[in-house]
PDB file of N, CA and C in Angstrom:
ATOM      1  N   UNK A   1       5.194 -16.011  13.440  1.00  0.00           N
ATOM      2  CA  UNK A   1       4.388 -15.027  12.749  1.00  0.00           C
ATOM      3  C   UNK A   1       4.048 -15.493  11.329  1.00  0.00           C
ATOM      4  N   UNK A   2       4.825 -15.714  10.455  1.00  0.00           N
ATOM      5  CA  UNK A   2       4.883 -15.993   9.119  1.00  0.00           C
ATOM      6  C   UNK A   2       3.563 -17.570   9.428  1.00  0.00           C
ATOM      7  N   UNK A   3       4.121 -18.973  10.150  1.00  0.00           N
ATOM      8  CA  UNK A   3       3.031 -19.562  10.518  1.00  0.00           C
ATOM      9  C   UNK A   3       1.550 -18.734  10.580  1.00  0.00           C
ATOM     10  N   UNK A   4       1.246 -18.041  11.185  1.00  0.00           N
ATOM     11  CA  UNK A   4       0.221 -17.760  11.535  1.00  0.00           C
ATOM     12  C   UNK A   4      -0.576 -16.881  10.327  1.00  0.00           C
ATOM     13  N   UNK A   5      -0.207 -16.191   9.155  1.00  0.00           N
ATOM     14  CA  UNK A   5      -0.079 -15.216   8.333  1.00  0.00           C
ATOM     15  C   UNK A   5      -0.551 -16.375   7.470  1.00  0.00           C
ATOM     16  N   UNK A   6       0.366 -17.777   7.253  1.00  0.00           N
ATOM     17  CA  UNK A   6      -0.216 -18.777   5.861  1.00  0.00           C
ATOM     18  C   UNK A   6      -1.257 -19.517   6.541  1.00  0.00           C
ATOM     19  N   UNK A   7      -1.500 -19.525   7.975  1.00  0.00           N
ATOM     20  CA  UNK A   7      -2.492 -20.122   8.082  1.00  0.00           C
ATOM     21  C   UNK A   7      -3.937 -19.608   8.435  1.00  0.00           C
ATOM     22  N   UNK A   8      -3.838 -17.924   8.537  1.00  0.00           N
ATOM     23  CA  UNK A   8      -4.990 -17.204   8.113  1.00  0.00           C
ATOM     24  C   UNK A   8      -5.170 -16.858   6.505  1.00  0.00           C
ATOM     25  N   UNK A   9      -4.329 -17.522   5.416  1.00  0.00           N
ATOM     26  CA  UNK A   9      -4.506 -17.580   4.170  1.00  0.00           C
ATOM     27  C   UNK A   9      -4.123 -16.702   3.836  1.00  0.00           C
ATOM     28  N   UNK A  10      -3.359 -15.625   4.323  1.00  0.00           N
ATOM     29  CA  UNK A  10      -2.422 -14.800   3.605  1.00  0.00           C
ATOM     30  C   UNK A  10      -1.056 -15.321   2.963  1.00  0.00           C
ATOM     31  N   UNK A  11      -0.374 -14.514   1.973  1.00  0.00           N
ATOM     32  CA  UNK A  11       0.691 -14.647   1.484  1.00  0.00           C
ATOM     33  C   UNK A  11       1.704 -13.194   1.474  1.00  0.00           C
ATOM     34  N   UNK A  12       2.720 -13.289   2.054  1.00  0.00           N
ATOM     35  CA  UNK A  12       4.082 -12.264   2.153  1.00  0.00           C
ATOM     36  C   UNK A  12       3.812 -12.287   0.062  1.00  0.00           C
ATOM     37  N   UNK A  13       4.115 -10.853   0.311  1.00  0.00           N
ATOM     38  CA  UNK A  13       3.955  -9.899  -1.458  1.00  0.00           C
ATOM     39  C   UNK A  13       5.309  -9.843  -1.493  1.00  0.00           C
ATOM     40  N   UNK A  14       6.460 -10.440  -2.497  1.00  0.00           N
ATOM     41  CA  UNK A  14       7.277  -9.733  -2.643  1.00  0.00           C
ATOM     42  C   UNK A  14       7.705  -8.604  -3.152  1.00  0.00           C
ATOM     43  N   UNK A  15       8.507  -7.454  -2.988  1.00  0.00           N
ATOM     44  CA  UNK A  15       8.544  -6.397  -3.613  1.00  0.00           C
ATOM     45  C   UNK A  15       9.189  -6.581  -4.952  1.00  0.00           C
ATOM     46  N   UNK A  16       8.825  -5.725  -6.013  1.00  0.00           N
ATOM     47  CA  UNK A  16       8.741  -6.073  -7.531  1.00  0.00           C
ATOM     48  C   UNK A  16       9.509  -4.983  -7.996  1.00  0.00           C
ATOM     49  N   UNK A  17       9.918  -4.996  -9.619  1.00  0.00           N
ATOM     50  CA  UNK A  17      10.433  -3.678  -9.678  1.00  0.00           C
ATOM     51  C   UNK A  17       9.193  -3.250 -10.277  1.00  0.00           C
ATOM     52  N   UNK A  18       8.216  -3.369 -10.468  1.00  0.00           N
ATOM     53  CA  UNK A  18       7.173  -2.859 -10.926  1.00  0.00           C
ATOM     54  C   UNK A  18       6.490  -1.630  -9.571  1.00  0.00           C
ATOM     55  N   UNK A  19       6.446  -2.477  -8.593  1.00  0.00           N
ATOM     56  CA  UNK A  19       6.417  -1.725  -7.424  1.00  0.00           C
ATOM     57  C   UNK A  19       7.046   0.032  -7.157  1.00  0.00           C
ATOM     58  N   UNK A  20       8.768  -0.469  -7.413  1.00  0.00           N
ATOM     59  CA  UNK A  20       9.531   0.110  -6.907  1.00  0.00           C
ATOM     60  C   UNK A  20       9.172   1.589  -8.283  1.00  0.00           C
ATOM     61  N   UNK A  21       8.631   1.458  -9.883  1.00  0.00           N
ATOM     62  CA  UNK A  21       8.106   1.917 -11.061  1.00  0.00           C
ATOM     63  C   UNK A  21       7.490   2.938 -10.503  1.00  0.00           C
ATOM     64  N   UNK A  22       6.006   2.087 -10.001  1.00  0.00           N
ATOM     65  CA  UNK A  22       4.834   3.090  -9.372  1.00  0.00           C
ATOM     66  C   UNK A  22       5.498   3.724  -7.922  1.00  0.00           C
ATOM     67  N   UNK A  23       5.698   3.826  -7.486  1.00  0.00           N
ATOM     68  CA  UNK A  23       6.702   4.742  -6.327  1.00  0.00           C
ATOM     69  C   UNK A  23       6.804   5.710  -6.876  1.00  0.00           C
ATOM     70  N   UNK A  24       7.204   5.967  -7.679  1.00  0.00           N
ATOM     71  CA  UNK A  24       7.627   7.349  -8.303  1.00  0.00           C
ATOM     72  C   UNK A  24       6.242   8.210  -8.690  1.00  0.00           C
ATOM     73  N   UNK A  25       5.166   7.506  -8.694  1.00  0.00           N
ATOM     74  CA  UNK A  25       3.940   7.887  -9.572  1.00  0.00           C
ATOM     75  C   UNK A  25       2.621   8.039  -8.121  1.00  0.00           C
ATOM     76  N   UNK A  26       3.572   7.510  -6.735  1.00  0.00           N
ATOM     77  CA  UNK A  26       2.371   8.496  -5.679  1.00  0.00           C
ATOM     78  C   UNK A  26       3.083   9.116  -5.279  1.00  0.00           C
ATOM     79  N   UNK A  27       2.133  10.325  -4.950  1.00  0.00           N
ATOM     80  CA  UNK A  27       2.394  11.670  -4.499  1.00  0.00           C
ATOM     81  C   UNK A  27       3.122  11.448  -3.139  1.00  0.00           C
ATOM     82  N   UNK A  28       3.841  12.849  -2.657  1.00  0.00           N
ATOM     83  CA  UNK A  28       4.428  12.948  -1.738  1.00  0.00           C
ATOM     84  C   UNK A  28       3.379  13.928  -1.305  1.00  0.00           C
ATOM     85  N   UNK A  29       2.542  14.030   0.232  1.00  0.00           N
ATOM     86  CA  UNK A  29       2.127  14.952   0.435  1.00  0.00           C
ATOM     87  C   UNK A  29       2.569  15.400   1.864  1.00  0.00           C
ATOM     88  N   UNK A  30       4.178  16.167   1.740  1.00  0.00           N
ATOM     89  CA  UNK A  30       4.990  16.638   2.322  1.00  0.00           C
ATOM     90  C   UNK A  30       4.530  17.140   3.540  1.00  0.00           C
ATOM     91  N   UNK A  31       3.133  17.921   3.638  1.00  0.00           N
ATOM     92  CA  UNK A  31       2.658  18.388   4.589  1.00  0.00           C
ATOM     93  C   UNK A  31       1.679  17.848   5.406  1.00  0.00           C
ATOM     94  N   UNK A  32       1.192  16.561   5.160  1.00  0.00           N
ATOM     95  CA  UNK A  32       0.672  15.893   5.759  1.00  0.00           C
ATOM     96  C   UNK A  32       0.879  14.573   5.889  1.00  0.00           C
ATOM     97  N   UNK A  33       1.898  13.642   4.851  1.00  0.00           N
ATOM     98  CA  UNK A  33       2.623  13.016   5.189  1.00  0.00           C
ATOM     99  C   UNK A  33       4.027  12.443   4.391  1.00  0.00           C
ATOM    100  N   UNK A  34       4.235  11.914   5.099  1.00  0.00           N
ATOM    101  CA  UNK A  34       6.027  12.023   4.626  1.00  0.00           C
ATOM    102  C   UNK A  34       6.609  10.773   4.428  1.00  0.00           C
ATOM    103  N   UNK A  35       5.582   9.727   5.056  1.00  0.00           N
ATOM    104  CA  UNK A  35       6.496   8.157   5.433  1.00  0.00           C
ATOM    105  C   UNK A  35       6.250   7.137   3.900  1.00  0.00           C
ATOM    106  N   UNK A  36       7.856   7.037   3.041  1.00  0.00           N
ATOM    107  CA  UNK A  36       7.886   6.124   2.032  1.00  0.00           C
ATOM    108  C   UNK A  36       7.020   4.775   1.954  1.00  0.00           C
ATOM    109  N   UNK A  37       7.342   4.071   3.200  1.00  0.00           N
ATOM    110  CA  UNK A  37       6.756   3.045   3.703  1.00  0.00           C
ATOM    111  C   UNK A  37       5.127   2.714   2.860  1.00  0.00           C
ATOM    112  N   UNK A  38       4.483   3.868   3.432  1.00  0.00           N
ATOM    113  CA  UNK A  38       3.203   3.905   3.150  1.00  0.00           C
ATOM    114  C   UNK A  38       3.298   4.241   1.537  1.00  0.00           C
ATOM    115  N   UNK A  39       3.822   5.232   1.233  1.00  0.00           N
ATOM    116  CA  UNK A  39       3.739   4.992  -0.917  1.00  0.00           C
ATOM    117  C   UNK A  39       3.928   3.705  -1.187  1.00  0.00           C
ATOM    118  N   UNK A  40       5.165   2.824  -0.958  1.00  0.00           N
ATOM    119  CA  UNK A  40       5.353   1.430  -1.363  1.00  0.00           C
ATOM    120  C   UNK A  40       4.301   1.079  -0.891  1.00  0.00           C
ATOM    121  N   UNK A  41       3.760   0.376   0.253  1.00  0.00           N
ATOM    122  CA  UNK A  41       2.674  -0.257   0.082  1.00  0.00           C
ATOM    123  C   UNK A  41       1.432   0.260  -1.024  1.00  0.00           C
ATOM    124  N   UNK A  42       0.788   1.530  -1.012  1.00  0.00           N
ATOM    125  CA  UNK A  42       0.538   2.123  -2.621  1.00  0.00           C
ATOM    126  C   UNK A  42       1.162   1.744  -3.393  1.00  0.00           C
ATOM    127  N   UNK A  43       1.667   1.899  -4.154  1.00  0.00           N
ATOM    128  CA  UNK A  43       2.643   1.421  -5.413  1.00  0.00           C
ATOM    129  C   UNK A  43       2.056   0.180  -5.610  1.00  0.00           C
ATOM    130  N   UNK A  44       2.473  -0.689  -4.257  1.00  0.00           N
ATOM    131  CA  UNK A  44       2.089  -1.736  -4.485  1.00  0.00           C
ATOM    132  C   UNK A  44       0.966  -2.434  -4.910  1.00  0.00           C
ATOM    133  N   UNK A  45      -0.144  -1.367  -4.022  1.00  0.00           N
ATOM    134  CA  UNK A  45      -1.399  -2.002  -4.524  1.00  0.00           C
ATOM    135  C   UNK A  45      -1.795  -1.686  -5.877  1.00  0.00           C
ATOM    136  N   UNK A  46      -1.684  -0.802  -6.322  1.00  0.00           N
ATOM    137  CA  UNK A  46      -1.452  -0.068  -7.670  1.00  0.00           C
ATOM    138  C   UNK A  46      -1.049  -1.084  -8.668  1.00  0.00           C
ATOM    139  N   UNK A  47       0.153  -1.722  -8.554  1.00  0.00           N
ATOM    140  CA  UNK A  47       0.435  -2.656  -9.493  1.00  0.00           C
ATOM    141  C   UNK A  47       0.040  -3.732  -9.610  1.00  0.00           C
ATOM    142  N   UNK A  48      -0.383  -4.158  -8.205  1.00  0.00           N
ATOM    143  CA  UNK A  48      -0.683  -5.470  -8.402  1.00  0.00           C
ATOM    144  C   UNK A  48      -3.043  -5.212  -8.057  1.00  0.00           C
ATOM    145  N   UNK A  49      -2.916  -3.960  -8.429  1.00  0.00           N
ATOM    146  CA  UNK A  49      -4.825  -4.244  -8.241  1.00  0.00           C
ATOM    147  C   UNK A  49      -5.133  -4.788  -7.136  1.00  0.00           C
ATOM    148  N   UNK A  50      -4.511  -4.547  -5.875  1.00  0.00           N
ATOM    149  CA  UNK A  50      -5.487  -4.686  -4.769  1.00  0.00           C
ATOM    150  C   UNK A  50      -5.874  -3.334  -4.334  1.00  0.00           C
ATOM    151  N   UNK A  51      -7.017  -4.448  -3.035  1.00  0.00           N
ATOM    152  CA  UNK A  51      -7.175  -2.896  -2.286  1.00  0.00           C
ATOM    153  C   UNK A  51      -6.873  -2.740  -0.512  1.00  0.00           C
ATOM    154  N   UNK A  52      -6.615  -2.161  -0.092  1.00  0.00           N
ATOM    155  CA  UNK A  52      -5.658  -1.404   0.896  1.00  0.00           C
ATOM    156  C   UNK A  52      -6.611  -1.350   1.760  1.00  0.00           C
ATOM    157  N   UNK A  53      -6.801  -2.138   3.583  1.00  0.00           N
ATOM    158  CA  UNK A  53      -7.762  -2.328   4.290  1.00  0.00           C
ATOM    159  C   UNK A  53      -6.916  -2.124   5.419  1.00  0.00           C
ATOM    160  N   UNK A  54      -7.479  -0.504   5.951  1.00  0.00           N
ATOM    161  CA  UNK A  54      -6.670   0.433   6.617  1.00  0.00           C
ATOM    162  C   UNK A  54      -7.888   0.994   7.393  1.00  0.00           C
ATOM    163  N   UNK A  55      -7.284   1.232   9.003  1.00  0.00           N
ATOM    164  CA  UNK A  55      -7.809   2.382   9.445  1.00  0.00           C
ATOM    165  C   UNK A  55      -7.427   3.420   9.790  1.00  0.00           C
ATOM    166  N   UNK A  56      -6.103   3.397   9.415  1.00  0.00           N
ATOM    167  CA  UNK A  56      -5.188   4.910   9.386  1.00  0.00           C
ATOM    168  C   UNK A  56      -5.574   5.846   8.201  1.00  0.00           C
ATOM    169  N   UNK A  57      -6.165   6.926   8.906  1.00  0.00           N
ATOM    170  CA  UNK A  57      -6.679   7.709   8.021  1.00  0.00           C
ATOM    171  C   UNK A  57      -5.465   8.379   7.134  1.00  0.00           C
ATOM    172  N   UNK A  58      -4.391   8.570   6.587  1.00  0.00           N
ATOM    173  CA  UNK A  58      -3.853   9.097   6.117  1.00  0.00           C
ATOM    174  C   UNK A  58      -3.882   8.256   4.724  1.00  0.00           C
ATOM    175  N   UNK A  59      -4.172   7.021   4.725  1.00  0.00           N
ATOM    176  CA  UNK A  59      -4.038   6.189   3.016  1.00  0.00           C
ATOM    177  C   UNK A  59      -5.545   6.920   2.569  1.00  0.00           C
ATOM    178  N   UNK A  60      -6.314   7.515   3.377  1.00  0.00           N
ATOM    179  CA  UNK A  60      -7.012   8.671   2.462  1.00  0.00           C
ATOM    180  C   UNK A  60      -7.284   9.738   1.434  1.00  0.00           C
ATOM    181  N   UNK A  61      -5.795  10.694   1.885  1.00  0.00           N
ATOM    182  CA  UNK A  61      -5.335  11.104   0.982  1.00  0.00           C
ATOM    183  C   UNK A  61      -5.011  10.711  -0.543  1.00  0.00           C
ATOM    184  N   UNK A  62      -4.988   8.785  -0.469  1.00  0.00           N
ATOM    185  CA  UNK A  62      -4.565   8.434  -1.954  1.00  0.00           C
ATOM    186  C   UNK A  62      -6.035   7.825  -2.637  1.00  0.00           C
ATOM    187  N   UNK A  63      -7.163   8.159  -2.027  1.00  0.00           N
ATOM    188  CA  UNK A  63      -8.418   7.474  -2.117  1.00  0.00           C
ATOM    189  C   UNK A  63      -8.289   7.583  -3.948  1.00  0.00           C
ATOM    190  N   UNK A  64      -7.823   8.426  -4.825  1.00  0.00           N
ATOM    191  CA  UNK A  64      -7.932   8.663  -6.131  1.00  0.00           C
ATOM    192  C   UNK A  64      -6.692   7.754  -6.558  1.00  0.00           C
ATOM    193  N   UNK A  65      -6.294   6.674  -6.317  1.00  0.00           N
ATOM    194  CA  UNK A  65      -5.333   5.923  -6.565  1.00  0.00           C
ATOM    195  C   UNK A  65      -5.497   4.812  -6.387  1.00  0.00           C
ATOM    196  N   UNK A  66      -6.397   4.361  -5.001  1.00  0.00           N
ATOM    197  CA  UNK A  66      -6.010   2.865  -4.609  1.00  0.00           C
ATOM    198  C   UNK A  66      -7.664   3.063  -4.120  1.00  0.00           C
ATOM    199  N   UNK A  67      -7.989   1.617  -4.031  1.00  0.00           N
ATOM    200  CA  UNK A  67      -9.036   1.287  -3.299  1.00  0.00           C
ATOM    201  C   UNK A  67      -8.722   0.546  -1.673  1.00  0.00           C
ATOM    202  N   UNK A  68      -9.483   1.850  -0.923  1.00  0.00           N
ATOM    203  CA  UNK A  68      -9.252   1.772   0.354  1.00  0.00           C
ATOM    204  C   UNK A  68     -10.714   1.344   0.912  1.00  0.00           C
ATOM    205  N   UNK A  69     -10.411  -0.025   2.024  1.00  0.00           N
ATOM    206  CA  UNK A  69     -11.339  -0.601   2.488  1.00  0.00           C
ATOM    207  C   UNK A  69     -11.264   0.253   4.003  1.00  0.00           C
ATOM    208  N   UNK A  70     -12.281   1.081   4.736  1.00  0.00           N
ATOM    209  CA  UNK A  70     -11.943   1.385   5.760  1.00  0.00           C
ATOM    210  C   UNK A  70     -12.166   0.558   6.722  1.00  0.00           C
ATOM    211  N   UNK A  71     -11.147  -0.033   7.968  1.00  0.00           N
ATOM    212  CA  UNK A  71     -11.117  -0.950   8.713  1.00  0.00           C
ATOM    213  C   UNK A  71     -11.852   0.211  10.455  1.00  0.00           C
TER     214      UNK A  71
END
């Protein structure tokens, strides 16, 4: 897997404490969703200025936070 990931020119993000900072700073939206998982990856993009190329509609909810590419 990891092969295949550097040789479509991606790179594994390590998690930062900068990351772990912004965590605290997206919302929990308890009633529609609940999974940490998905804030860290937010957080993440957040700190490090990317943008988030998703077709799970729920990284919607953070459209005022992150730039979401819809896949």
């Amino acid at each position: 897997m990891i092969t295949l990931i550097e040789k479509d020119g991606f790179e594994i993000s390590p998690i930062k404490n900068e990351h772990i900072t912004d965590f605290n700073d997206v919302a929990l939206f308890a009633d529609q969703h609940k999974d940490p998982f998905y804030r860290l990856i937010i957080a993440t993009a957040i700190s490090e200025n990317l943008p988030i190329v998703s077709a799970d509609e729920k990284f919607k909810l953070y459209v005022s936070l992150i730039n979401l590419i819809e896949a």
